[in-house]
PDB file of N, CA and C in Angstrom:
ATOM      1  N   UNK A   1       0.842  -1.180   0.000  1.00  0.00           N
ATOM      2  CA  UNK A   1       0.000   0.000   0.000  1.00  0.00           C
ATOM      3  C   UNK A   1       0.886   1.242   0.000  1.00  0.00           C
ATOM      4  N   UNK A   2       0.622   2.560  -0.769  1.00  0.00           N
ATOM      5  CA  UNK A   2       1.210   3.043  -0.831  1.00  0.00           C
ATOM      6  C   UNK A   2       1.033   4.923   0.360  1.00  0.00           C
ATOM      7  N   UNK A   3       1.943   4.977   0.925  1.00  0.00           N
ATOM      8  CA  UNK A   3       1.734   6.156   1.770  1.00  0.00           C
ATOM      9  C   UNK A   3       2.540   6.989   1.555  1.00  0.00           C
ATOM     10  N   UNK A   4       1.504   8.090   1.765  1.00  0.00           N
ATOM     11  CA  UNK A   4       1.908   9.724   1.156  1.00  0.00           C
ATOM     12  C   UNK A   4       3.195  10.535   2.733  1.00  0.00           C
ATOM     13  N   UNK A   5       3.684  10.651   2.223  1.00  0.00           N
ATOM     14  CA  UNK A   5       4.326  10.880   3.224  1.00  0.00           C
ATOM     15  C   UNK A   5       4.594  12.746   3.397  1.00  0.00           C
ATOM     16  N   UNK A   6       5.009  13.557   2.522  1.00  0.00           N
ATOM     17  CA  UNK A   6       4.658  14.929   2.908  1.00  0.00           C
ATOM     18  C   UNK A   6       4.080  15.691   1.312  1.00  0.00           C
ATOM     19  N   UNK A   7       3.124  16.356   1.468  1.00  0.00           N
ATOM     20  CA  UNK A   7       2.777  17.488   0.236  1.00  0.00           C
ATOM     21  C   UNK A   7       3.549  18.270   0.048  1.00  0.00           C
ATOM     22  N   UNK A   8       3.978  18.981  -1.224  1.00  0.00           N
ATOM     23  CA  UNK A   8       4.809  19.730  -1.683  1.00  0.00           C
ATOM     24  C   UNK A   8       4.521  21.199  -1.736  1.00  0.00           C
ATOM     25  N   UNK A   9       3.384  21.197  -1.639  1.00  0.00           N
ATOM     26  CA  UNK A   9       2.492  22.757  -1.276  1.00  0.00           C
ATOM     27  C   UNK A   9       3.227  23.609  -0.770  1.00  0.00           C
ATOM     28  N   UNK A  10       3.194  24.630  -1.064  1.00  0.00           N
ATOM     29  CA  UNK A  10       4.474  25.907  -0.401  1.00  0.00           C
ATOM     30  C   UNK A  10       5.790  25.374   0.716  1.00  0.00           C
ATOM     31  N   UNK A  11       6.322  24.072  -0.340  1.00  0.00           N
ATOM     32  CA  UNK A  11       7.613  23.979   0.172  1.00  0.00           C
ATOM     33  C   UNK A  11       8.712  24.471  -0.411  1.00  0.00           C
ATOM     34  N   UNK A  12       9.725  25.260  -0.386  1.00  0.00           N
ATOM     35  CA  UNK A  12      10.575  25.780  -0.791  1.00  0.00           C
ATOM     36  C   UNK A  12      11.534  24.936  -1.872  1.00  0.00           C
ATOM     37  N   UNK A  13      11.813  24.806  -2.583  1.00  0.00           N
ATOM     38  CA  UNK A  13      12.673  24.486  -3.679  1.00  0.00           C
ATOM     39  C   UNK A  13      14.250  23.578  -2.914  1.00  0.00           C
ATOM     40  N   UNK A  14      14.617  24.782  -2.029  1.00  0.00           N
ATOM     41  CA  UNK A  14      15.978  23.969  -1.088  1.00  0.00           C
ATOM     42  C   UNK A  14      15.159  22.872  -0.562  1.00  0.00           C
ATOM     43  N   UNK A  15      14.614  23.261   0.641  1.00  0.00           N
ATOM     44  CA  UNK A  15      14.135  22.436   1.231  1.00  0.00           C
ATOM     45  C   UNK A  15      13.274  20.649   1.060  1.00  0.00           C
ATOM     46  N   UNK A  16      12.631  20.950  -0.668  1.00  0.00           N
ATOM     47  CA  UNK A  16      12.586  19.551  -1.122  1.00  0.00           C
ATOM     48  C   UNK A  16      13.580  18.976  -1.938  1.00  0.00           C
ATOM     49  N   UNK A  17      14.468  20.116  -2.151  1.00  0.00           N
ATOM     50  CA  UNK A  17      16.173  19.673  -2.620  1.00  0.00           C
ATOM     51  C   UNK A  17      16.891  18.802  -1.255  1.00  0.00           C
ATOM     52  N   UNK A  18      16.811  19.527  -0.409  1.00  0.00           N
ATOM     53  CA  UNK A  18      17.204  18.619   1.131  1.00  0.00           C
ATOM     54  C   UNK A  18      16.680  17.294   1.492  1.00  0.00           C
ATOM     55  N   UNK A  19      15.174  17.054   1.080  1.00  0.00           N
ATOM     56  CA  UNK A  19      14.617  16.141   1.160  1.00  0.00           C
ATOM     57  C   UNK A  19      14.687  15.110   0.448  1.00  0.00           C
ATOM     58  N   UNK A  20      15.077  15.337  -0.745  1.00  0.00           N
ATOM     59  CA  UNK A  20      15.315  14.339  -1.726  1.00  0.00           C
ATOM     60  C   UNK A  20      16.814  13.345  -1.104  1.00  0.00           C
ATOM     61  N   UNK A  21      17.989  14.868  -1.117  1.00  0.00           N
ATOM     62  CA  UNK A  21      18.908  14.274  -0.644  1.00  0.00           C
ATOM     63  C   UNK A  21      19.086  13.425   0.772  1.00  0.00           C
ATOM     64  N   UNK A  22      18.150  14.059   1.383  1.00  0.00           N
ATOM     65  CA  UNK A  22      17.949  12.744   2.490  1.00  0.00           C
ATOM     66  C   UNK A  22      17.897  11.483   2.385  1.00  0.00           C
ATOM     67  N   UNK A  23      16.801  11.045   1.546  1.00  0.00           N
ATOM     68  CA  UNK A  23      15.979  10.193   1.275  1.00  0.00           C
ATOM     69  C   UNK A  23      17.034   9.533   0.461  1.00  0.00           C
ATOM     70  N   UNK A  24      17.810  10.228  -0.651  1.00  0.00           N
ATOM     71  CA  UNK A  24      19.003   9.026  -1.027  1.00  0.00           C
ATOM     72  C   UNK A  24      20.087   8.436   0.000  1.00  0.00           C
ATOM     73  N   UNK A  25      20.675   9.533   0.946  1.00  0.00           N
ATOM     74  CA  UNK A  25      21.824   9.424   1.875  1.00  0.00           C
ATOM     75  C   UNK A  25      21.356   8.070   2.490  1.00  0.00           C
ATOM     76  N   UNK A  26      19.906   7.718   3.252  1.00  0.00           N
ATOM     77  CA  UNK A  26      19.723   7.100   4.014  1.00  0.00           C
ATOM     78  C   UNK A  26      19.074   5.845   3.073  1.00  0.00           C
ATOM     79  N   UNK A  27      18.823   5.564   1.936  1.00  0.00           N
ATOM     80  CA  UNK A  27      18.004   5.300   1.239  1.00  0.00           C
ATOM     81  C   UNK A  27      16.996   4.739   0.935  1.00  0.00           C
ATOM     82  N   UNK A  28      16.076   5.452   1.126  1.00  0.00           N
ATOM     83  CA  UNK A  28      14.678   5.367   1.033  1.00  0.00           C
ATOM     84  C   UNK A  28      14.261   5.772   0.113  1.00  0.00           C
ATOM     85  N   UNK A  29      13.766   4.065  -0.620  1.00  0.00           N
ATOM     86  CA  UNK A  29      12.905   4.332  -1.867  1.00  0.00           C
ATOM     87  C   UNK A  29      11.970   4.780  -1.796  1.00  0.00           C
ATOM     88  N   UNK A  30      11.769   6.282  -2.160  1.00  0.00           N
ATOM     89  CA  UNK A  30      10.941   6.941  -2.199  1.00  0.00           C
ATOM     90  C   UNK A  30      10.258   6.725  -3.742  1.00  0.00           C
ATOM     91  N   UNK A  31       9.219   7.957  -3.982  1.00  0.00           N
ATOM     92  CA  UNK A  31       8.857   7.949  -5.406  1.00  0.00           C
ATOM     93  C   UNK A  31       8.501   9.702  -5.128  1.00  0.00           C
ATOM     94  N   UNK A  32       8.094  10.681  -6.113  1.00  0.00           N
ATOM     95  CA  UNK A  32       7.465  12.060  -6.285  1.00  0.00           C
ATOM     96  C   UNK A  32       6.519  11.850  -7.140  1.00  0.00           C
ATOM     97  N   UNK A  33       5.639  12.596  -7.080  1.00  0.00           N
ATOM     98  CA  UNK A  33       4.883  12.953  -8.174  1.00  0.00           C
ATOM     99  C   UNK A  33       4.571  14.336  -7.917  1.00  0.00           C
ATOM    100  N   UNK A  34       4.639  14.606  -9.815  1.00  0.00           N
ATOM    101  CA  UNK A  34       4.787  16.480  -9.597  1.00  0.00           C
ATOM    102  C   UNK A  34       3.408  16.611  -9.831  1.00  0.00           C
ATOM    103  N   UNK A  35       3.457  18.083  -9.554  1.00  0.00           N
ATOM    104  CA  UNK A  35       2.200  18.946  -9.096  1.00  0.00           C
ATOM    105  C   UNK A  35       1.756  18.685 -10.340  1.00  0.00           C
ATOM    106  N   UNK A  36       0.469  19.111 -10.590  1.00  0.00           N
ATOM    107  CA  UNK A  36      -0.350  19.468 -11.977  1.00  0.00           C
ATOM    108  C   UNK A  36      -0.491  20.420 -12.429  1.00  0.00           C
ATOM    109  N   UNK A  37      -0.960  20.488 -13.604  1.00  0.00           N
ATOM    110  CA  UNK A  37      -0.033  21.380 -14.952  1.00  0.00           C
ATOM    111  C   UNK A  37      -1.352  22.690 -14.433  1.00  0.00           C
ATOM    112  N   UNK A  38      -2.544  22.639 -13.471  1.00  0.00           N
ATOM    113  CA  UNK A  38      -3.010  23.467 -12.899  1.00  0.00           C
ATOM    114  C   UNK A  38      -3.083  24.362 -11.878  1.00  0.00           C
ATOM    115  N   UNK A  39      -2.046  23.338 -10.741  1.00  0.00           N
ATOM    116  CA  UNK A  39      -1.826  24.075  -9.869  1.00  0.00           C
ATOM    117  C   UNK A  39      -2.925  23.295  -8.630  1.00  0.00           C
ATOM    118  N   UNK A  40      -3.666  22.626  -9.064  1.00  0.00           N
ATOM    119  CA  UNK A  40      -4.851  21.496  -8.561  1.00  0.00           C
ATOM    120  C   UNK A  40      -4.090  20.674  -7.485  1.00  0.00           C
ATOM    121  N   UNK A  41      -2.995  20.177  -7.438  1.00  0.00           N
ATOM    122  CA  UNK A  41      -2.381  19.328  -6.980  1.00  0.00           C
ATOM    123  C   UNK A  41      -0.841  19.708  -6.497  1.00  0.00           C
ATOM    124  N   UNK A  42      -0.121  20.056  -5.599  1.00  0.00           N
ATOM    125  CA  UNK A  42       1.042  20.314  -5.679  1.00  0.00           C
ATOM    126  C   UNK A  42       2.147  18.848  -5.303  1.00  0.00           C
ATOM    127  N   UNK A  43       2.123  17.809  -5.734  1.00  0.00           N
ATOM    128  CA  UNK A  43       2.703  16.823  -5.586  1.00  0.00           C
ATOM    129  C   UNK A  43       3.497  16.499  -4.356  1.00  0.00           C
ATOM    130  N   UNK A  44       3.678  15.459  -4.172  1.00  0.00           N
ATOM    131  CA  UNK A  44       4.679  15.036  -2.700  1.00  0.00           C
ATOM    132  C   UNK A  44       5.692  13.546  -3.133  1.00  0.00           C
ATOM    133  N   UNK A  45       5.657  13.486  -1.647  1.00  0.00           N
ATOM    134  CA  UNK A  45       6.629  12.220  -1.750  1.00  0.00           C
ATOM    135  C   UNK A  45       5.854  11.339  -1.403  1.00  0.00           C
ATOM    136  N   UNK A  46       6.193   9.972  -1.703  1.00  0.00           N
ATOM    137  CA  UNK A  46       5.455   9.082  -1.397  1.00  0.00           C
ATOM    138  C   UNK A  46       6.603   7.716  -1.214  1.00  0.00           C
ATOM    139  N   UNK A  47       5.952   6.776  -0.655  1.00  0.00           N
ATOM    140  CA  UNK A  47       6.855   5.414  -0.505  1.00  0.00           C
ATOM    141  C   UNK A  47       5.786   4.259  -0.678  1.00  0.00           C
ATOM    142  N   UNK A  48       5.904   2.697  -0.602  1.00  0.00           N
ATOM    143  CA  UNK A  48       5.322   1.649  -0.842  1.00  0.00           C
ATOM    144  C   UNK A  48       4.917   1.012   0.286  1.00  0.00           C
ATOM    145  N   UNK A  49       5.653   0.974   1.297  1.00  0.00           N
ATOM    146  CA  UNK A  49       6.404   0.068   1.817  1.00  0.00           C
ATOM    147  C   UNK A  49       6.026   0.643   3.471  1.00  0.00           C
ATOM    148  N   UNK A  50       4.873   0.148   4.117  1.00  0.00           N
ATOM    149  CA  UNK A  50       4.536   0.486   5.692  1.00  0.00           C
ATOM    150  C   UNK A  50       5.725   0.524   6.421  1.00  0.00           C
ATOM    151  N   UNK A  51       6.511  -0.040   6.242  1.00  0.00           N
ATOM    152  CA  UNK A  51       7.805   0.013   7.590  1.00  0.00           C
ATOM    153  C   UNK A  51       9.317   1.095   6.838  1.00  0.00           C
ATOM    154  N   UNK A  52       8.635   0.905   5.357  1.00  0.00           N
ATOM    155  CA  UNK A  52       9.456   2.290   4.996  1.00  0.00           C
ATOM    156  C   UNK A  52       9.071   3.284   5.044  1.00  0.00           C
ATOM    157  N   UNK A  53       8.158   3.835   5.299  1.00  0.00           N
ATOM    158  CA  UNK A  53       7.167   5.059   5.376  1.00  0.00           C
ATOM    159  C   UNK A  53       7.410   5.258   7.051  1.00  0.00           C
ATOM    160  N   UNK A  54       7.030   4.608   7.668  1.00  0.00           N
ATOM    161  CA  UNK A  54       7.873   4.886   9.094  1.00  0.00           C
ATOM    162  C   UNK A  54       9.060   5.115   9.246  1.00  0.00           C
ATOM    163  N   UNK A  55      10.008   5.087   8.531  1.00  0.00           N
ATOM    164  CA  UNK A  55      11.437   4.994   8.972  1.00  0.00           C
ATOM    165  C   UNK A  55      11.531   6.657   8.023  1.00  0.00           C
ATOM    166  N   UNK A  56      10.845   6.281   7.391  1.00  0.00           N
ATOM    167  CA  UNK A  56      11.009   8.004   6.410  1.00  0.00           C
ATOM    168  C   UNK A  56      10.421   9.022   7.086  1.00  0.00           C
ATOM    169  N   UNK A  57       9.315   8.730   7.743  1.00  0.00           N
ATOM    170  CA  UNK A  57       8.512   9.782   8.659  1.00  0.00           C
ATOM    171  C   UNK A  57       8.969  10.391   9.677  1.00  0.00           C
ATOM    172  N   UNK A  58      10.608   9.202  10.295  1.00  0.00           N
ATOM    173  CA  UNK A  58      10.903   9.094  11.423  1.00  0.00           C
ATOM    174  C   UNK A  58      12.113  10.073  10.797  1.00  0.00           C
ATOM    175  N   UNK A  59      13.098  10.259   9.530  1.00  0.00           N
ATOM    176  CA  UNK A  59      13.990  10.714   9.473  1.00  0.00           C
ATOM    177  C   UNK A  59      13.365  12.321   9.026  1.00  0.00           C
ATOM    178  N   UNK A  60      12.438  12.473   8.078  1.00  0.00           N
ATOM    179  CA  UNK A  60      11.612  13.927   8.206  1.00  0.00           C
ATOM    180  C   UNK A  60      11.099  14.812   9.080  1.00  0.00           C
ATOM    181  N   UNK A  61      10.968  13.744  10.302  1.00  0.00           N
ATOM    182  CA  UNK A  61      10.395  14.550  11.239  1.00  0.00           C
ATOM    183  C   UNK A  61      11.941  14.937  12.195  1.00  0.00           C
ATOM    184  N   UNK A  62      12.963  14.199  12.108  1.00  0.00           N
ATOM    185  CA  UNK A  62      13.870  15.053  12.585  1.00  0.00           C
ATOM    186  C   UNK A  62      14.796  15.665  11.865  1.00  0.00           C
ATOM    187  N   UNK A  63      14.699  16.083  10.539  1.00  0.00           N
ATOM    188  CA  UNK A  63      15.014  16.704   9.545  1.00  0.00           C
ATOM    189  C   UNK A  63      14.489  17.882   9.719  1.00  0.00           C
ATOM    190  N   UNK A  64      12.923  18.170   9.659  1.00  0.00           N
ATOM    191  CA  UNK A  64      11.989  19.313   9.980  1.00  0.00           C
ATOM    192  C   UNK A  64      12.147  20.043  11.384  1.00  0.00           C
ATOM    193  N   UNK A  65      12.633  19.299  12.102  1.00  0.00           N
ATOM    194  CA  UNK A  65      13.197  19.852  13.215  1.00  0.00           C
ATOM    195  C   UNK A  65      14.262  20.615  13.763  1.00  0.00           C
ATOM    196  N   UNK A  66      15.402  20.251  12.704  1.00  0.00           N
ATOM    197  CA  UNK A  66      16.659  20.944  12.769  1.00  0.00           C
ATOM    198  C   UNK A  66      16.523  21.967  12.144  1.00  0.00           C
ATOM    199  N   UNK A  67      15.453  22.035  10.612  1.00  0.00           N
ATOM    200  CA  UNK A  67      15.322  22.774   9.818  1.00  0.00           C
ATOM    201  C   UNK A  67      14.834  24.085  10.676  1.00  0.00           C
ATOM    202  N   UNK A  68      14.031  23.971  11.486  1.00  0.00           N
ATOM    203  CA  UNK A  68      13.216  24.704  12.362  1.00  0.00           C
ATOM    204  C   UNK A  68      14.059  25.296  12.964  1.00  0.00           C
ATOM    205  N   UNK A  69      15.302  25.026  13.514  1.00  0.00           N
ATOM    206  CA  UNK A  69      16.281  25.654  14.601  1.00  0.00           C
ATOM    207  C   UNK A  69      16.515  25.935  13.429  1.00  0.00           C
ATOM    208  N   UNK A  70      17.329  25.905  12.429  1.00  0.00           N
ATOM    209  CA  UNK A  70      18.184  26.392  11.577  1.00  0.00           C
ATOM    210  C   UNK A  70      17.290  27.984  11.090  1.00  0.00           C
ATOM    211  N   UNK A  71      16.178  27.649  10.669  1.00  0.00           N
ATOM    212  CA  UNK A  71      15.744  28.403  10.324  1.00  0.00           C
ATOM    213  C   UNK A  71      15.216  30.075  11.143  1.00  0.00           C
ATOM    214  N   UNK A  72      14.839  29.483  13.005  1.00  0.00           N
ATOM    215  CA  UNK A  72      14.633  30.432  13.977  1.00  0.00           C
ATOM    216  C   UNK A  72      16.195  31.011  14.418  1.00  0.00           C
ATOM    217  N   UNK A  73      17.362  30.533  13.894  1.00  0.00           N
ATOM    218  CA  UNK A  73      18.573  31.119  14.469  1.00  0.00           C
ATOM    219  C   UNK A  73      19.175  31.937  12.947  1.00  0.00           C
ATOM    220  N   UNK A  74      18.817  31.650  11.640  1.00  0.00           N
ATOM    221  CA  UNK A  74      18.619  32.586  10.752  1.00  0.00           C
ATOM    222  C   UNK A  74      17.954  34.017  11.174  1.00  0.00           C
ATOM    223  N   UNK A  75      16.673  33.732  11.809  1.00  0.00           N
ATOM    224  CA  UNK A  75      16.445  35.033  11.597  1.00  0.00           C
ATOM    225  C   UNK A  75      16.612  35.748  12.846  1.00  0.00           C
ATOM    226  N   UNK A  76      16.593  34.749  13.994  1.00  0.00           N
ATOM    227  CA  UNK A  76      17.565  35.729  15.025  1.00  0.00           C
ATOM    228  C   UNK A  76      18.682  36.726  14.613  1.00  0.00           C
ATOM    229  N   UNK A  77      19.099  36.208  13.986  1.00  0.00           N
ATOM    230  CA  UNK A  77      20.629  36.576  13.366  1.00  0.00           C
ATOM    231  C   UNK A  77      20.348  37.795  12.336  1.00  0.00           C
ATOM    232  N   UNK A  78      19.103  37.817  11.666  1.00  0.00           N
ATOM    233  CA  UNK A  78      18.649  38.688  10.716  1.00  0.00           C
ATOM    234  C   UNK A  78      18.180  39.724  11.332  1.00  0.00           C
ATOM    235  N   UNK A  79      17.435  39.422  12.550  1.00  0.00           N
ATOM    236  CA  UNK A  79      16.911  40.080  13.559  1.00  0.00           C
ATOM    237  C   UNK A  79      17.626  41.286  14.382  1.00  0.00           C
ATOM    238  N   UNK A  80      18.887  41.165  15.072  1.00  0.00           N
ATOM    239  CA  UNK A  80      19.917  41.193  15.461  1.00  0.00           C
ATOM    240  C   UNK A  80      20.907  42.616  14.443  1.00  0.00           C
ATOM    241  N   UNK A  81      20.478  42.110  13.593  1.00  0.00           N
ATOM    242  CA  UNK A  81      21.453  42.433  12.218  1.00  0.00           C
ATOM    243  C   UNK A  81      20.587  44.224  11.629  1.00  0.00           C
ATOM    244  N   UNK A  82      19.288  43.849  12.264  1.00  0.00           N
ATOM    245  CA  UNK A  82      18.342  44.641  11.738  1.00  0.00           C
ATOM    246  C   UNK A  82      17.933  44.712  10.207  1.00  0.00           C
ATOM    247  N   UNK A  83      18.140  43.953   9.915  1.00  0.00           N
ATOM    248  CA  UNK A  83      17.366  43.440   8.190  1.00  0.00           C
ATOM    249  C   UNK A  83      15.941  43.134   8.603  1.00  0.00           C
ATOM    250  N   UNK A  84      15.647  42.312   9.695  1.00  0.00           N
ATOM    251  CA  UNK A  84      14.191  42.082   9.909  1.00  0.00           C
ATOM    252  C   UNK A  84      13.889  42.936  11.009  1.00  0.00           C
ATOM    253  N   UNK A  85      11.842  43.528  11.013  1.00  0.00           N
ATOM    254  CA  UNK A  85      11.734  43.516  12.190  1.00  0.00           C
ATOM    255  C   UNK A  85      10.313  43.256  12.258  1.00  0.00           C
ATOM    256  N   UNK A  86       9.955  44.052  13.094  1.00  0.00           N
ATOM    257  CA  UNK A  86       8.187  43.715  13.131  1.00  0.00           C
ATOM    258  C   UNK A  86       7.570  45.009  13.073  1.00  0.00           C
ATOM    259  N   UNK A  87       6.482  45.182  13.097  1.00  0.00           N
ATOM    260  CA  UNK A  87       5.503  46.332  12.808  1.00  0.00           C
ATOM    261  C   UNK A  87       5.882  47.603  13.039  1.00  0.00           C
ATOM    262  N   UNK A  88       6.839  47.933  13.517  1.00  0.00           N
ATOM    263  CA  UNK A  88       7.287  49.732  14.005  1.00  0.00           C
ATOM    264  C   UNK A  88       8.049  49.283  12.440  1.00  0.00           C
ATOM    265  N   UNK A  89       9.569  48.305  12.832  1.00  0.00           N
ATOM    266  CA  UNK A  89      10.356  48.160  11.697  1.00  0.00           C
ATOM    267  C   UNK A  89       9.738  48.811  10.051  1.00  0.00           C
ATOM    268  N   UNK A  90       8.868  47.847  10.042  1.00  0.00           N
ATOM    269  CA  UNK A  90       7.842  48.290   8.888  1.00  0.00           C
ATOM    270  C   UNK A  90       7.667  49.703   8.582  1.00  0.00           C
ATOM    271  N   UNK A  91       6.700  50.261   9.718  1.00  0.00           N
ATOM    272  CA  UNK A  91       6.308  51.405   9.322  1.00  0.00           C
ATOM    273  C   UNK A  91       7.309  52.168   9.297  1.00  0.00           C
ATOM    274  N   UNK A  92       8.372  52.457   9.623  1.00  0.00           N
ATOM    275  CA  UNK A  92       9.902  53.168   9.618  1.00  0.00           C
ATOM    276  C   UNK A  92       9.886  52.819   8.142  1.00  0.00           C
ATOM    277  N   UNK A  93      10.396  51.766   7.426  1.00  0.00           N
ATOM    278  CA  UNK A  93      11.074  51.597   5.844  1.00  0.00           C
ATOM    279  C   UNK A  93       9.561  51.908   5.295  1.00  0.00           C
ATOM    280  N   UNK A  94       8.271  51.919   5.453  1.00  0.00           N
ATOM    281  CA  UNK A  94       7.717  51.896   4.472  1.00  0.00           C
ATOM    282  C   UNK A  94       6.264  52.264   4.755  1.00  0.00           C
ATOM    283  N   UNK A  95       6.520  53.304   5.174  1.00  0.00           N
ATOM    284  CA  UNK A  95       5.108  53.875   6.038  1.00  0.00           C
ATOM    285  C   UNK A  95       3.548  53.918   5.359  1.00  0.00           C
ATOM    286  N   UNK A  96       3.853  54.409   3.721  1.00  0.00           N
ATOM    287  CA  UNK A  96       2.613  54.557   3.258  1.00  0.00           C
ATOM    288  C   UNK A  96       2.240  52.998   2.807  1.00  0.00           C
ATOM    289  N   UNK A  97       3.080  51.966   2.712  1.00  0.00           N
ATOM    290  CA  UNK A  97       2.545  50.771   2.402  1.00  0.00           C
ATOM    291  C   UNK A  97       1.956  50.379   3.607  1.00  0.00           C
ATOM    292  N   UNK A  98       2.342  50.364   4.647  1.00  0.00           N
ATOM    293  CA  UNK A  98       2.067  49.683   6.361  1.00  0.00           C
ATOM    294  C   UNK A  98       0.739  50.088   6.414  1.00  0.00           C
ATOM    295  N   UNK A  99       0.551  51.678   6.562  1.00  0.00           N
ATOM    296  CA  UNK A  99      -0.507  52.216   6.363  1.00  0.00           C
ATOM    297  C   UNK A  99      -1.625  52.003   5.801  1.00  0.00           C
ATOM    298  N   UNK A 100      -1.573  51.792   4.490  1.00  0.00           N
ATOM    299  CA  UNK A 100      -2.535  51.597   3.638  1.00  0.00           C
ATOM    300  C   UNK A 100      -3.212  50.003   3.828  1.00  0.00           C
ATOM    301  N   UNK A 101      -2.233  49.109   4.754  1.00  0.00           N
ATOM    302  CA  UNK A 101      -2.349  48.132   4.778  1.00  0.00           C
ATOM    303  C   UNK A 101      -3.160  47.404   5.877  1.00  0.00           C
ATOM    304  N   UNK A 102      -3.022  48.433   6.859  1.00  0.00           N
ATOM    305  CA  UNK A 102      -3.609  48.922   7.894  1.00  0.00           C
ATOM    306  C   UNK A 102      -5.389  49.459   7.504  1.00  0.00           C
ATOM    307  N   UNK A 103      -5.006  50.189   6.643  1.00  0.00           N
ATOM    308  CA  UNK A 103      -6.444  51.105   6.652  1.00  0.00           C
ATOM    309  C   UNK A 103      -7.112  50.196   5.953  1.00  0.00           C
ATOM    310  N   UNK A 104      -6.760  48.892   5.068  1.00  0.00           N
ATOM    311  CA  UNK A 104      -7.644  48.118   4.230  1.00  0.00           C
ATOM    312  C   UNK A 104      -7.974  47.135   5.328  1.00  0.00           C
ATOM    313  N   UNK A 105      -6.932  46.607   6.294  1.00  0.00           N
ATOM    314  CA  UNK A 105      -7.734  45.917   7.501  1.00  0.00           C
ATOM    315  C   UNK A 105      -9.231  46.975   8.137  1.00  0.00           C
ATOM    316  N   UNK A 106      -8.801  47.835   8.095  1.00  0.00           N
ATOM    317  CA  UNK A 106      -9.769  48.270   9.436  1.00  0.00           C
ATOM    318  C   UNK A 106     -11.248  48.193   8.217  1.00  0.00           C
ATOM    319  N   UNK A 107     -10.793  48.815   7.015  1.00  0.00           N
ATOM    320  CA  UNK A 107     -12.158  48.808   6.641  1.00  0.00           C
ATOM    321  C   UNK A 107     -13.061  47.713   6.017  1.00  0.00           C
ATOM    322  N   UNK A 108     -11.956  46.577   5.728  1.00  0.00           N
ATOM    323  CA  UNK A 108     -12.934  44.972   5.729  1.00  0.00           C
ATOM    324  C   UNK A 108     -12.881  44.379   6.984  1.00  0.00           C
ATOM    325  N   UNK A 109     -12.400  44.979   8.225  1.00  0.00           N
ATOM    326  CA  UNK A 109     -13.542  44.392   9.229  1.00  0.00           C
ATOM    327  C   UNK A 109     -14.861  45.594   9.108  1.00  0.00           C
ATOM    328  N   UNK A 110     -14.978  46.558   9.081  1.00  0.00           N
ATOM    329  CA  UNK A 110     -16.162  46.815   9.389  1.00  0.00           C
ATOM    330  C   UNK A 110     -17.111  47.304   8.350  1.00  0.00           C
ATOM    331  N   UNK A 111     -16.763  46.764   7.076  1.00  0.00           N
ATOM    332  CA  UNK A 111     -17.668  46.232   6.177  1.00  0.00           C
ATOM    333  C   UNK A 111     -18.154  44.604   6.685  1.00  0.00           C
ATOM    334  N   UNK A 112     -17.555  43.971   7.829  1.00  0.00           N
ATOM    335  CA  UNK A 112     -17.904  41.957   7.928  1.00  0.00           C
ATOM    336  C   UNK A 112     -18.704  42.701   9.309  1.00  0.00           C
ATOM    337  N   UNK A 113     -18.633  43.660   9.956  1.00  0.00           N
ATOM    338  CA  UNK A 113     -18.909  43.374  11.257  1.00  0.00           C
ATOM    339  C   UNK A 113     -20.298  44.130  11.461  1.00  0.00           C
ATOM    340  N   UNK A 114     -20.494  45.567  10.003  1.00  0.00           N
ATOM    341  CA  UNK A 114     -21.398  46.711  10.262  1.00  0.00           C
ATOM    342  C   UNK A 114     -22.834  45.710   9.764  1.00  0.00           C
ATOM    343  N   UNK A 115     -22.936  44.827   9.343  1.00  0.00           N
ATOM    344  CA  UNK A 115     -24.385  43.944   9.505  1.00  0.00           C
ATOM    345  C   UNK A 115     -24.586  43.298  10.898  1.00  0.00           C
ATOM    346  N   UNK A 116     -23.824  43.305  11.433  1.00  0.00           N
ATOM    347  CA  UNK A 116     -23.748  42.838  13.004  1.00  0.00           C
ATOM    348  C   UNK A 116     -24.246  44.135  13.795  1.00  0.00           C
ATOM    349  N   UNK A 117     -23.706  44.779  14.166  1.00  0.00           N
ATOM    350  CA  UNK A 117     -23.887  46.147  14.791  1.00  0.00           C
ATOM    351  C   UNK A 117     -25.221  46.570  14.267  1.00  0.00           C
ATOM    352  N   UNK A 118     -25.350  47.036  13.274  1.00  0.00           N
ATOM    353  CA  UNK A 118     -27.127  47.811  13.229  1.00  0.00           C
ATOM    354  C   UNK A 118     -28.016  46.523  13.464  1.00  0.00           C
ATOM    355  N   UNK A 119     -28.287  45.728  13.999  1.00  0.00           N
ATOM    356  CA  UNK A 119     -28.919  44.706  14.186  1.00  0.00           C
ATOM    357  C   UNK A 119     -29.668  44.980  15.698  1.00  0.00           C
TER     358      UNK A 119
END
């Protein structure tokens, strides 16, 4: 029987580059199938084999894990660096975008909320 083991859906290009190479290092016959020519489907990995699908699940899930540190000490580091920040950051580099971005929140909530209220 065959089990799906992760979707490819907004996974990054490295990152199912990493995965592949996993999956040979340790080797696990895997299989892919690519997305569709619509966009309907974004393809994954898959395996055959119940006790290989565990052992693959078992090396992804601590793959995805390191990835995770790797990835939260990136942007510490970006953080730190001041390349990233959060919402002041923003409005400092780019005020009339923040803004505007802002003012389109406030006014589709209360275009969702003003049938609520006159009620």
């Amino acid at each position: 029987m065959t089990n799906h083991l992760m979707n490819l859906r907004h996974v990054p290009d490295d990152e199912a580059d990493e995965i592949r190479e996993l999956f040979e290092t340790h080797n696990v016959s895997y299989y892919e199938t690519p997305p569709s020519r619509w966009g309907i489907s974004m393809g994954g990995f898959w395996v055959h084999d119940n006790e290989e699908a565990q052992r693959a699940r078992e090396l992804l899930q601590t793959y995805q894990q390191e990835r995770l540190q790797r990835q939260r000490d990136a942007y510490e580091e970006d953080l730190a660096a001041g390349r990233v920040g959060g919402f002041w950051h923003r409005l400092r580099r780019k005020p009339v975008t923040t803004l505007a971005a802002c003012l389109a929140i406030v006014v589709i909530l209360a275009l969702t909320i003003a049938p609520f209220v006159t009620l």
